[in-house]
C-alpha atoms as a PDB file:
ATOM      1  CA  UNK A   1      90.791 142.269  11.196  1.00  0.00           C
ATOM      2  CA  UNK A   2      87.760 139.936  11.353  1.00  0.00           C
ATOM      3  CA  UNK A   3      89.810 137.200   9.851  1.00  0.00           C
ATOM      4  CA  UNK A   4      92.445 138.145  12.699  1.00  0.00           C
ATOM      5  CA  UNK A   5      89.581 137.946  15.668  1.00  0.00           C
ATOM      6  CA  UNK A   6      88.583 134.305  14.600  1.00  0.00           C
ATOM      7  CA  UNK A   7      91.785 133.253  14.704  1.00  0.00           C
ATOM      8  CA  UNK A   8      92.559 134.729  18.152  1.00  0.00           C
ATOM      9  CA  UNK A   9      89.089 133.255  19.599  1.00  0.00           C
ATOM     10  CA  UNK A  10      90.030 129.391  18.007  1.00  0.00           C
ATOM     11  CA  UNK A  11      93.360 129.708  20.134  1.00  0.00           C
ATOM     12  CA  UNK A  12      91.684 129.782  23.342  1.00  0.00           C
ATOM     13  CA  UNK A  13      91.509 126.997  25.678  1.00  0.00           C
ATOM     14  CA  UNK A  14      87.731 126.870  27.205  1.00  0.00           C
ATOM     15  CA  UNK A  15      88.770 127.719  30.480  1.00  0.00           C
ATOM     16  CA  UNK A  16      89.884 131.032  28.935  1.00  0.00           C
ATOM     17  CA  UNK A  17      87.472 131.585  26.666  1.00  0.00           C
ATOM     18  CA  UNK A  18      84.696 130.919  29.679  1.00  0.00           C
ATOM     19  CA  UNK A  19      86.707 133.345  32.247  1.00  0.00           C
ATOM     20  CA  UNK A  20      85.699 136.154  29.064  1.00  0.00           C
ATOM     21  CA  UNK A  21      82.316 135.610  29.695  1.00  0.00           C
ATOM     22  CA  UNK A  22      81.768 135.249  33.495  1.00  0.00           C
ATOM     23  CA  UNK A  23      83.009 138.614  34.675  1.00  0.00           C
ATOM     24  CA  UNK A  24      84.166 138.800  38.735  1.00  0.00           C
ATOM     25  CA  UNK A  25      80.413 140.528  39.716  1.00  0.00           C
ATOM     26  CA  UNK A  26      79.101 137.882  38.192  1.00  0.00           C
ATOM     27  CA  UNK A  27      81.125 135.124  40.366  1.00  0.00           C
ATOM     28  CA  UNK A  28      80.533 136.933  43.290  1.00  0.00           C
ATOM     29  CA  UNK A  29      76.702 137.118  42.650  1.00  0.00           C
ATOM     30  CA  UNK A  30      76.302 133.418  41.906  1.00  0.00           C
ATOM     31  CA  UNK A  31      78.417 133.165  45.797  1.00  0.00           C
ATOM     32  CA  UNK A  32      75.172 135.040  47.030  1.00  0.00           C
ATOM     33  CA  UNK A  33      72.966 133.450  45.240  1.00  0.00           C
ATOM     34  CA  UNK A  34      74.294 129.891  46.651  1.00  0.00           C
ATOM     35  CA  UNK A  35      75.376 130.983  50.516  1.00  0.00           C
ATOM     36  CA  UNK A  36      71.878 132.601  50.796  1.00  0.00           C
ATOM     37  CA  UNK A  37      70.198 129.319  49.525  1.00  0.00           C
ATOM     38  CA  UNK A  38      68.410 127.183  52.568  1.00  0.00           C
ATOM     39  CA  UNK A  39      69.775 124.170  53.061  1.00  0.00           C
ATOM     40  CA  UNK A  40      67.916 120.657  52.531  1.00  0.00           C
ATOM     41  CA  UNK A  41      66.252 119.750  55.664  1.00  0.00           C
ATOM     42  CA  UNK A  42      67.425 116.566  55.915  1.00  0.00           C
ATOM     43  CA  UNK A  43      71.464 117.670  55.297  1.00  0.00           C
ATOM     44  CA  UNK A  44      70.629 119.254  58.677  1.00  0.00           C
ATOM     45  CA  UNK A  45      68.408 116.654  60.649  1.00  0.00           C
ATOM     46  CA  UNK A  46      70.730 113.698  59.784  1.00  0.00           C
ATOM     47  CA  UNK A  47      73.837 114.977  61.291  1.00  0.00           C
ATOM     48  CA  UNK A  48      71.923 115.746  64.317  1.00  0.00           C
ATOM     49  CA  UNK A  49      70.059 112.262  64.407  1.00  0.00           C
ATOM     50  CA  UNK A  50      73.947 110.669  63.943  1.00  0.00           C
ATOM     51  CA  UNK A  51      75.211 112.880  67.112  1.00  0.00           C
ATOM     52  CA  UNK A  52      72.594 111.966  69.115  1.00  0.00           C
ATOM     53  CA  UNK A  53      72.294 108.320  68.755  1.00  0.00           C
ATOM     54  CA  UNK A  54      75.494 107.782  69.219  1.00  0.00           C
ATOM     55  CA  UNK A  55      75.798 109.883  73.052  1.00  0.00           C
ATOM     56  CA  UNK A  56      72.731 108.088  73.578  1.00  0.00           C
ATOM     57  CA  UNK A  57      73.874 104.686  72.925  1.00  0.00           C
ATOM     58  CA  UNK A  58      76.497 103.921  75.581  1.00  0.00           C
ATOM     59  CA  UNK A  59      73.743 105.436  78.369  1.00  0.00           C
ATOM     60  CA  UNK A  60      70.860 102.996  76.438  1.00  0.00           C
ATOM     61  CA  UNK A  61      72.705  99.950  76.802  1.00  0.00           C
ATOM     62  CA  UNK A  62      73.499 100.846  80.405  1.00  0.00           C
ATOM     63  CA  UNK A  63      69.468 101.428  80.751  1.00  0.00           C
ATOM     64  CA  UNK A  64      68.588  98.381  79.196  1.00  0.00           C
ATOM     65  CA  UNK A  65      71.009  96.440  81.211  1.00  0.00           C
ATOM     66  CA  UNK A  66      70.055  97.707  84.574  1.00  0.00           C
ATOM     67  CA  UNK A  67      66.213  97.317  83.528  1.00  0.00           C
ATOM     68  CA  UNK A  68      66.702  93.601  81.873  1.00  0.00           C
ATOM     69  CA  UNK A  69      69.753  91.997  84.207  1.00  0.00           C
ATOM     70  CA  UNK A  70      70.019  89.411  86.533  1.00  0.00           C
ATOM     71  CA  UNK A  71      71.452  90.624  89.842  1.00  0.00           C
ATOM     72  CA  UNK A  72      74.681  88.975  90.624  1.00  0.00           C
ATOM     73  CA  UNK A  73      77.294  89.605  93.399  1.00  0.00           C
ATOM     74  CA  UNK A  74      80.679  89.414  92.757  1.00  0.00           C
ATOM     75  CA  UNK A  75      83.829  89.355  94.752  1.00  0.00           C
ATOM     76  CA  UNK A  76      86.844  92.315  94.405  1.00  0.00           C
ATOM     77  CA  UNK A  77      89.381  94.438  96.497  1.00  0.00           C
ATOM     78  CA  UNK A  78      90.931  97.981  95.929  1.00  0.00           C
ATOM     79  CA  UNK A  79      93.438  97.992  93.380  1.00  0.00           C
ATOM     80  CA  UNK A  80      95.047 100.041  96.378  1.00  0.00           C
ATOM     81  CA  UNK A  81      94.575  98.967  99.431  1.00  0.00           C
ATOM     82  CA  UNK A  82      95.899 101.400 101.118  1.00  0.00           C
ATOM     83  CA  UNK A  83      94.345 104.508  99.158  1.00  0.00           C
ATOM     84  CA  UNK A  84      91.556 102.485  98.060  1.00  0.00           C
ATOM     85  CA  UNK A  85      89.924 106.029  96.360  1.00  0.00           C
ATOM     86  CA  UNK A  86      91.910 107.624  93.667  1.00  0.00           C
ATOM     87  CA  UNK A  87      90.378 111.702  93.515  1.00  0.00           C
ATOM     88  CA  UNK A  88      86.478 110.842  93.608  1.00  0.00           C
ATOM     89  CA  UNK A  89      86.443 107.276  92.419  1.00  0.00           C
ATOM     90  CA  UNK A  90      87.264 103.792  93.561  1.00  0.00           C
ATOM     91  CA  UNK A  91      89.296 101.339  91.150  1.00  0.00           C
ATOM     92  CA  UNK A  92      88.422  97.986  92.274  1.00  0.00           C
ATOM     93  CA  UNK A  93      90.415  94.599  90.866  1.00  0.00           C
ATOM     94  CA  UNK A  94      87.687  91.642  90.570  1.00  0.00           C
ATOM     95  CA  UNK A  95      88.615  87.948  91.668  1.00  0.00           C
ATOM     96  CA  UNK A  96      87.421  86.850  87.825  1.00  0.00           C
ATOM     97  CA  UNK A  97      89.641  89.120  86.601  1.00  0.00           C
ATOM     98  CA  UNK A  98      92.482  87.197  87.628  1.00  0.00           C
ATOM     99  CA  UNK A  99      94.722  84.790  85.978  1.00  0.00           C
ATOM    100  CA  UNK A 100      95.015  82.449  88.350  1.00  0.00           C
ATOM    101  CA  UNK A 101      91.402  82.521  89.260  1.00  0.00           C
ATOM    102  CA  UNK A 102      90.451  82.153  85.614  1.00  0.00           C
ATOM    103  CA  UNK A 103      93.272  78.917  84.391  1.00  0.00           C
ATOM    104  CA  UNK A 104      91.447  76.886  86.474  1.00  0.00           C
ATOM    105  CA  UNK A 105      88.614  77.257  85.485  1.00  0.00           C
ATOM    106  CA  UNK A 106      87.278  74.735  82.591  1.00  0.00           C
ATOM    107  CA  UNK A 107      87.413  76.127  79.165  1.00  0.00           C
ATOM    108  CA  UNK A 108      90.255  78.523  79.807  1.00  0.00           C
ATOM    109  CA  UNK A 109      92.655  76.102  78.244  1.00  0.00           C
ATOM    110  CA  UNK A 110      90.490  75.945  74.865  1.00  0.00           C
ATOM    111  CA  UNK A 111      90.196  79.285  74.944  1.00  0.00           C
ATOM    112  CA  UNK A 112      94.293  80.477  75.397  1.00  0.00           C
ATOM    113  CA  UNK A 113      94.547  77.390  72.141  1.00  0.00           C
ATOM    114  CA  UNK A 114      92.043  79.735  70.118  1.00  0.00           C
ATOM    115  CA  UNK A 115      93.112  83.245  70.942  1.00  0.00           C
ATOM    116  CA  UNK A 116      96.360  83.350  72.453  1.00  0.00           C
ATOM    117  CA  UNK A 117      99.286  86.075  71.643  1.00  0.00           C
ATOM    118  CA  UNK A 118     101.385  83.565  69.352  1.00  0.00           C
ATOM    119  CA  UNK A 119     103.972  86.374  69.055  1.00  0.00           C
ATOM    120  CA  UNK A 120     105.218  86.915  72.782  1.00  0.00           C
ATOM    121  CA  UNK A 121     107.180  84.078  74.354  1.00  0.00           C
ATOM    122  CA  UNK A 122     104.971  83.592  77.469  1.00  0.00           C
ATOM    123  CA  UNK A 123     101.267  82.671  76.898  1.00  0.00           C
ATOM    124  CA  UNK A 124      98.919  85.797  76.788  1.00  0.00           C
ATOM    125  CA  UNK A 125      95.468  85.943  75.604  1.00  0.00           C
ATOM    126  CA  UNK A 126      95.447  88.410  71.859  1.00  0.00           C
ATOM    127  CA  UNK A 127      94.602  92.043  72.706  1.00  0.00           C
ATOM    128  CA  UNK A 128      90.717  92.451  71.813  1.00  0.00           C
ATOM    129  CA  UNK A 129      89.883  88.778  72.828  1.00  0.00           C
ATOM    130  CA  UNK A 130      86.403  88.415  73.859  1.00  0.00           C
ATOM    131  CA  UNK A 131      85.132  85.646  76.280  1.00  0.00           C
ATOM    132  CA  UNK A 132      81.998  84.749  78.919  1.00  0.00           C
ATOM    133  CA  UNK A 133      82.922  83.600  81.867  1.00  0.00           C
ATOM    134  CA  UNK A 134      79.511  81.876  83.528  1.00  0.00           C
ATOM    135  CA  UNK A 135      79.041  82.812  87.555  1.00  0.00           C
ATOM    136  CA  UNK A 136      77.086  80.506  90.193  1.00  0.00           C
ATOM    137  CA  UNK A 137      74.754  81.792  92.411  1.00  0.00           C
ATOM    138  CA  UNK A 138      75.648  80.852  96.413  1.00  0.00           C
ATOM    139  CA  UNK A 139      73.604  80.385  98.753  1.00  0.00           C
ATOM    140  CA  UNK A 140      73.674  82.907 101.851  1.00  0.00           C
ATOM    141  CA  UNK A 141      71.204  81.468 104.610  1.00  0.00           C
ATOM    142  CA  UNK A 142      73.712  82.569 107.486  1.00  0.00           C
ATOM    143  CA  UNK A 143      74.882  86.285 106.972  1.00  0.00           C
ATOM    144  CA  UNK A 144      73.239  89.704 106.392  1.00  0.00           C
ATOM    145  CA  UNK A 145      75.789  90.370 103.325  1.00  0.00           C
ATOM    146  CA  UNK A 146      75.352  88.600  99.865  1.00  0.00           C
ATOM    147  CA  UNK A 147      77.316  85.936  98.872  1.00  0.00           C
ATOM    148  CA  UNK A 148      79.737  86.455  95.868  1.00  0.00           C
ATOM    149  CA  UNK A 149      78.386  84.162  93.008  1.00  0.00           C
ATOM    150  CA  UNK A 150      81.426  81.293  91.744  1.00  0.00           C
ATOM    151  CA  UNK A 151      82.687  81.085  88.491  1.00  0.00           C
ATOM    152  CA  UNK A 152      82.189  77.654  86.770  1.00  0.00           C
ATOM    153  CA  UNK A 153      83.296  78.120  83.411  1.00  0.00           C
ATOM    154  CA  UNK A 154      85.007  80.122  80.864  1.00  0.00           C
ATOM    155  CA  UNK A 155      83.833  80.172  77.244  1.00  0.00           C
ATOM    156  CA  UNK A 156      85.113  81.712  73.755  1.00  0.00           C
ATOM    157  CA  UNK A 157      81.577  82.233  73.059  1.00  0.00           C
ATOM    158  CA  UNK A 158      77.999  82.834  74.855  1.00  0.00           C
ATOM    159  CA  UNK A 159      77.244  79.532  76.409  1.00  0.00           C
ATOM    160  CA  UNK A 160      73.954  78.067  74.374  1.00  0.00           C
ATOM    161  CA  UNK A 161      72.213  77.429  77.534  1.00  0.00           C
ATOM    162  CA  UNK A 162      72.689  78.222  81.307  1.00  0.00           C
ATOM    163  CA  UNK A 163      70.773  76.906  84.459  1.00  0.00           C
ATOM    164  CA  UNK A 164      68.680  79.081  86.501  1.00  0.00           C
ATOM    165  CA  UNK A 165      70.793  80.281  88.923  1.00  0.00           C
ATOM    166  CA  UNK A 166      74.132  81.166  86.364  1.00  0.00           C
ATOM    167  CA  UNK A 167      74.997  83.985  84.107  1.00  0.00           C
ATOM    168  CA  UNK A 168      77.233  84.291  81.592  1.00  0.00           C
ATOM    169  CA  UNK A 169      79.300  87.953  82.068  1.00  0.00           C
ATOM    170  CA  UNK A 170      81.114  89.363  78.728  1.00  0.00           C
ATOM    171  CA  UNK A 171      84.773  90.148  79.421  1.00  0.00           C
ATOM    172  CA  UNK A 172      87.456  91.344  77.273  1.00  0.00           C
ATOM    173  CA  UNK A 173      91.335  90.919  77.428  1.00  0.00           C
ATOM    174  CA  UNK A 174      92.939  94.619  76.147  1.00  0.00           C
ATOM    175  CA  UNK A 175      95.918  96.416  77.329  1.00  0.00           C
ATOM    176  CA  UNK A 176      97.567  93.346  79.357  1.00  0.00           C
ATOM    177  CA  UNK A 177      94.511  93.499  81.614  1.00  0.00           C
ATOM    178  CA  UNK A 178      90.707  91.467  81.367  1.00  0.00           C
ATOM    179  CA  UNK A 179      88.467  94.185  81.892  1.00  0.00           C
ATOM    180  CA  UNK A 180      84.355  94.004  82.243  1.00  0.00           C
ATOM    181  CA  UNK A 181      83.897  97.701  82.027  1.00  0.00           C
ATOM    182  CA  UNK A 182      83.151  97.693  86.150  1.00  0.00           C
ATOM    183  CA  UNK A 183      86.572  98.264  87.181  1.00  0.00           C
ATOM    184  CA  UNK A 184      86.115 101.944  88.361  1.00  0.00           C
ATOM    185  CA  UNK A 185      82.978 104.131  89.949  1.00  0.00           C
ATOM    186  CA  UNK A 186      82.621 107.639  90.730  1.00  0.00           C
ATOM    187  CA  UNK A 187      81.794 108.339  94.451  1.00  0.00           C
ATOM    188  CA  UNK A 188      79.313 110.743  95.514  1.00  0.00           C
ATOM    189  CA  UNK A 189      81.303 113.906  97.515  1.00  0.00           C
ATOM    190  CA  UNK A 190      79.546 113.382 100.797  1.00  0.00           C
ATOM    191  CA  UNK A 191      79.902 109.724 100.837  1.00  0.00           C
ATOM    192  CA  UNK A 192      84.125 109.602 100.319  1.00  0.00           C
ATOM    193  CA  UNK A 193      84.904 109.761 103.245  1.00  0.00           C
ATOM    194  CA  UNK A 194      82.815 107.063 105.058  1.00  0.00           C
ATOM    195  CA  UNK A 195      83.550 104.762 102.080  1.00  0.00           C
ATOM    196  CA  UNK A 196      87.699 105.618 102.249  1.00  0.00           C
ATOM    197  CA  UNK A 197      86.980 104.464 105.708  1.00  0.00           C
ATOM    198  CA  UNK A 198      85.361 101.575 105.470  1.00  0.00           C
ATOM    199  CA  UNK A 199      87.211 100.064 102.614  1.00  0.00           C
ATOM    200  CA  UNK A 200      90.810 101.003 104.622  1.00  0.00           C
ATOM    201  CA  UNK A 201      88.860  99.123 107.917  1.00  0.00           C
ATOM    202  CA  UNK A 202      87.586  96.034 105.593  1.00  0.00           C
ATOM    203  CA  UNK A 203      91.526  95.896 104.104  1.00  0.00           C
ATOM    204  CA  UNK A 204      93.003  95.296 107.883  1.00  0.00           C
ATOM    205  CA  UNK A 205      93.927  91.743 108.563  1.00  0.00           C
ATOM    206  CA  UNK A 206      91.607  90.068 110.854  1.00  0.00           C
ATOM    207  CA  UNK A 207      93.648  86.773 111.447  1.00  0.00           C
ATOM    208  CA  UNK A 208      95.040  87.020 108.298  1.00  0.00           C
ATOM    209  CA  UNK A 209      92.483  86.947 106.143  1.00  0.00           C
ATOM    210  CA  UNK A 210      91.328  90.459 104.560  1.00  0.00           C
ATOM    211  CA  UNK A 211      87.343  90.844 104.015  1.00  0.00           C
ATOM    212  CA  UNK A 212      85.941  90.481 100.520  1.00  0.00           C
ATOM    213  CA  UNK A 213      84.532  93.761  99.188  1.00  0.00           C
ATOM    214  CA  UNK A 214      81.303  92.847  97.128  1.00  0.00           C
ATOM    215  CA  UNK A 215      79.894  94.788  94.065  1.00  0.00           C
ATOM    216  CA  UNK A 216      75.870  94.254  92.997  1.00  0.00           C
ATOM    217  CA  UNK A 217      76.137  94.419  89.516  1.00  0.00           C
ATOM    218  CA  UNK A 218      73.122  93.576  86.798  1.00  0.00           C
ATOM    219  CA  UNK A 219      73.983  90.882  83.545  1.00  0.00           C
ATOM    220  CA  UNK A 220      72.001  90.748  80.529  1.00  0.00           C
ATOM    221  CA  UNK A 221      71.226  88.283  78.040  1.00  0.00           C
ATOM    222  CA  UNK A 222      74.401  89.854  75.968  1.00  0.00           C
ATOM    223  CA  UNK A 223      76.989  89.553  79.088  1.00  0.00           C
ATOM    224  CA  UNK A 224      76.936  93.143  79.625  1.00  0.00           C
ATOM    225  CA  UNK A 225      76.775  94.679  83.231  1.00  0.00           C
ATOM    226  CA  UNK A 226      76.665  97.964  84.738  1.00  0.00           C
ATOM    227  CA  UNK A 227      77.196  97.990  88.867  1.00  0.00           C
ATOM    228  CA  UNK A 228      74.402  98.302  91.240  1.00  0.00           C
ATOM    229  CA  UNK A 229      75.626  98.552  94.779  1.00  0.00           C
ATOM    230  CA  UNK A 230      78.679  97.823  96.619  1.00  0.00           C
ATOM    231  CA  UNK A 231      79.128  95.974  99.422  1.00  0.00           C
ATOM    232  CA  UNK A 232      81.784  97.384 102.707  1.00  0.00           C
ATOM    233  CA  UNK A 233      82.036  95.028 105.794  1.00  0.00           C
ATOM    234  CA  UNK A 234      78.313  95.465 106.528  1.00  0.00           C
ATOM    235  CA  UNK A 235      77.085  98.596 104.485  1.00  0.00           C
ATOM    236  CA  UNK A 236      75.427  98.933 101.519  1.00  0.00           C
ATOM    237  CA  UNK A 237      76.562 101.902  99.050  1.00  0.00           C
ATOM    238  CA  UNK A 238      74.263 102.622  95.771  1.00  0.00           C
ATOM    239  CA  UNK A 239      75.866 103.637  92.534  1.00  0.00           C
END
């Protein structure tokens, strides 16, 4: 019989020879054992410290921006005219954000060369393509409103230096559209109204010309900008 036993224990594989061992109390102790078991501090901190930093980073860079920027005015209209707020927000189409405002500018040549859309038959800027586009401070001696701020140039990169009164504002070309992550604001509730009002008012054709609508915005040293104030006919609006 002993002779019989040895030979039954060498045909076990180890799995099977280890399940004879551990019985099913003894699994479900070492479960305990392990779910009761603290876990490491920092297996809890460092999740947290991920989560936080990054809902914290979009507001810091906003921060930093409005604390660091240079003010600069520039020119826009309702993307709708004639319902200029969609729900509680305005969506507001900039002057620099148009093509034919930007292809004359110089630079915007070099730039379609370097990062155009090779695979569509008309000529498009690639989706994701960065640029600067650098803005001119106007002088406004003769009016209560600011003066929108020209743009001068457009760049693939930062421009290595800029005079005093310029800036250089980041934008980026993505879903058929240049965006500068200023295109839409939230309105306060009791300030919809008077702002629906005076941004239908500034729309009307006053011998043919409609009035600019002008938007405050700060630029850091990075391009980045987050909007200030926004300029209707002759009222001022904080963000």
């Amino acid at each position: 019989m002993k002779s019989n036993s040895n030979e039954s224990n060498k045909s076990l594989t180890p799995e099977m020879e280890f399940s004879k061992k551990v019985t099913f109390d003894d699994y479900i102790k070492a479960n305990e054992q392990k779910s009761t078991k603290p876990l490491p501090f920092w297996r809890l901190i460092v999740p947290l410290l991920i989560q936080t930093a990054l809902i914290m980073a979009i507001p810091f860079q906003a921060m930093f921006t409005h604390a660091t920027g240079k003010t600069v005015i520039l020119q826009t209209v309702p993307v709708n005219p004639n319902n200029a707020l969609q729900g509680n927000s305005v969506n507001l189409d900039y002057n620099i954000a148009r093509y034919n405002t930007l292809k004359r500018l110089p630079g915007w040549q070099e730039l379609v060369r370097r990062r155009s859309n090779r695979n569509r038959q008309y000529v498009s800027l690639a989706e994701g393509t960065n640029f600067y586009v650098t803005l001119q401070e106007q002088e406004f001696p003769d009016s209560r409103n600011p003066r929108a701020w020209k743009p001068v140039r457009v760049s693939v990169n930062p421009p290595r230096t800029l005079a005093a009164n310029q800036v250089a504002l980041k934008g980026v070309y993505e879903n058929g559209a240049i965006n500068y992550g200023m295109e839409s604001y939230s309105i306060p509730e009791d300030q919809r109204q008077q702002i629906n009002n005076n941004l239908f008012q500034a729309q009307q054709t006053q011998g043919r010309r409609i009035q600019p609508i002008l938007v405050e915005v700060k630029v850091d040293a990075e391009g980045n900008a987050v909007p200030v104030s926004m300029w209707v006919r002759d009222r001022n609006y904080r963000f």
